[in-house]
Protein backbone atom coordinates (compact mmCIF):
# COMPACT_ATOMS: atom_id res chain seq x y z
CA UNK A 1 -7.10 63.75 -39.47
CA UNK A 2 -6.84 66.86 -41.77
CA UNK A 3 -9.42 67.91 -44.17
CA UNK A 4 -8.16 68.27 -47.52
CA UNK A 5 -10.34 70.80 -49.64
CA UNK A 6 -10.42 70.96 -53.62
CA UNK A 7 -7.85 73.51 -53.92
CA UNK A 8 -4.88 71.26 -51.82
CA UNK A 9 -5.65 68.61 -53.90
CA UNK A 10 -5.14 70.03 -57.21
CA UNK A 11 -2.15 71.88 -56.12
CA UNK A 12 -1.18 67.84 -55.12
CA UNK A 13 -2.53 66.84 -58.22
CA UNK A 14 -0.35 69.11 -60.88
CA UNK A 15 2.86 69.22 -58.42
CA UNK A 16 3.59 65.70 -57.30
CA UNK A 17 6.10 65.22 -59.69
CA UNK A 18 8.61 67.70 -57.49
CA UNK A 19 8.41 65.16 -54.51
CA UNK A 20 7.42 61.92 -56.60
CA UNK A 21 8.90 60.24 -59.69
CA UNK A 22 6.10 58.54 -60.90
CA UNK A 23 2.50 60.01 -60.48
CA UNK A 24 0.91 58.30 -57.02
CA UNK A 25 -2.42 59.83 -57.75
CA UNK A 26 -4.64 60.85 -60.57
CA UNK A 27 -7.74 61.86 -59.57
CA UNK A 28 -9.50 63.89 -56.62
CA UNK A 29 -10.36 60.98 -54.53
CA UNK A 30 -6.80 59.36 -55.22
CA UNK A 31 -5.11 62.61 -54.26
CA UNK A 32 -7.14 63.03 -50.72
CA UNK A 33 -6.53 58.87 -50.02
CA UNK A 34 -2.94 59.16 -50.81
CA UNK A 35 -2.52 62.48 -48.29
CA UNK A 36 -4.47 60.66 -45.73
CA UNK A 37 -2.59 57.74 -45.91
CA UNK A 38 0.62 59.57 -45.72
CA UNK A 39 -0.39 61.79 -42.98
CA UNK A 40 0.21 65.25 -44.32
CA UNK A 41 -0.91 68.23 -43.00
CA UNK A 42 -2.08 71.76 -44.33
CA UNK A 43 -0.77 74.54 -42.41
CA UNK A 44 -1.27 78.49 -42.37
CA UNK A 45 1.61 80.50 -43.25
CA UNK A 46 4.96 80.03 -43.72
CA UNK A 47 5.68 79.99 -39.59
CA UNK A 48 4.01 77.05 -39.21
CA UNK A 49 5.74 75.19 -42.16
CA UNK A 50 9.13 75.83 -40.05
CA UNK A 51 7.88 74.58 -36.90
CA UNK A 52 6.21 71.40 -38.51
CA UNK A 53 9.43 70.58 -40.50
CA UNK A 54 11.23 71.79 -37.18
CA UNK A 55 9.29 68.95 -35.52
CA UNK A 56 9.73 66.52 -37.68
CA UNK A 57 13.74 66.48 -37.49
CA UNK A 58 14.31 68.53 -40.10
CA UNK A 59 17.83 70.81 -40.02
CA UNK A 60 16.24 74.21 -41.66
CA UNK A 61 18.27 76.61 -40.02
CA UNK A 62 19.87 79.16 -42.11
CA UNK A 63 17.17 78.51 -44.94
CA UNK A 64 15.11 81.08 -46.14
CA UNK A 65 11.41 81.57 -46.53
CA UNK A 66 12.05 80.96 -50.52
CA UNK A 67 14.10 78.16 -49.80
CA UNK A 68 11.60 76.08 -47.89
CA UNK A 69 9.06 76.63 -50.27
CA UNK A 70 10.88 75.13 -52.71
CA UNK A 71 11.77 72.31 -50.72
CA UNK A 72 10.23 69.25 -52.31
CA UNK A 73 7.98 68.41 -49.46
CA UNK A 74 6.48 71.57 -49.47
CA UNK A 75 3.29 72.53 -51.72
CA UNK A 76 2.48 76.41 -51.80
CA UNK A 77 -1.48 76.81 -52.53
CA UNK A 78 -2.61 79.76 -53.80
CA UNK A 79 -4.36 81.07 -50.93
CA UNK A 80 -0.96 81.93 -48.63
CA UNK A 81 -1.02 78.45 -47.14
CA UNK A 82 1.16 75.41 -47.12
CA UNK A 83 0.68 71.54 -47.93
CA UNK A 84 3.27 69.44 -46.45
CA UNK A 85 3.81 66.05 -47.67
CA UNK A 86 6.36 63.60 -46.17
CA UNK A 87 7.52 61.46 -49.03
């Protein structure tokens, strides 16, 4: 199970509306349940976001680095790595 620290969360927190249409979390605590419960993962650099979504089943061929980070299931954090959220 990942480990979701402060900084994921509030990057969760004040972007869920890209993936989301209605908010599914509102505070710390709902934020870490929620990306338990869904199963999402944190990963290191932009490499490892193409071989998770890559994984998963997910046609990303052609797309570029800027591309996948704006992909909706895709949350850049501030410190070069990725949260990945299946919605």
């Amino acid at each position: 199970m990942n480990e979701f620290d402060e900084e994921c969360l509030n990057v969760f927190l004040e972007n869920q509306s890209q993936l989301f249409e209605e908010a599914v979390a509102e505070t710390l605590e709902d934020a870490e349940a929620f990306l338990e419960d869904c199963m999402a993962v944190v990963v290191e650099n932009m490499d490892e976001v193409k071989e998770f979504l890559e994984e998963e089943g997910m046609d990303i061929q052609g797309m570029s680095d800027e591309e996948l980070e704006e992909a909706a299931e895709v949350f850049p954090i501030p410190d070069g790595r990725y949260l990945i959220v299946e919605g």
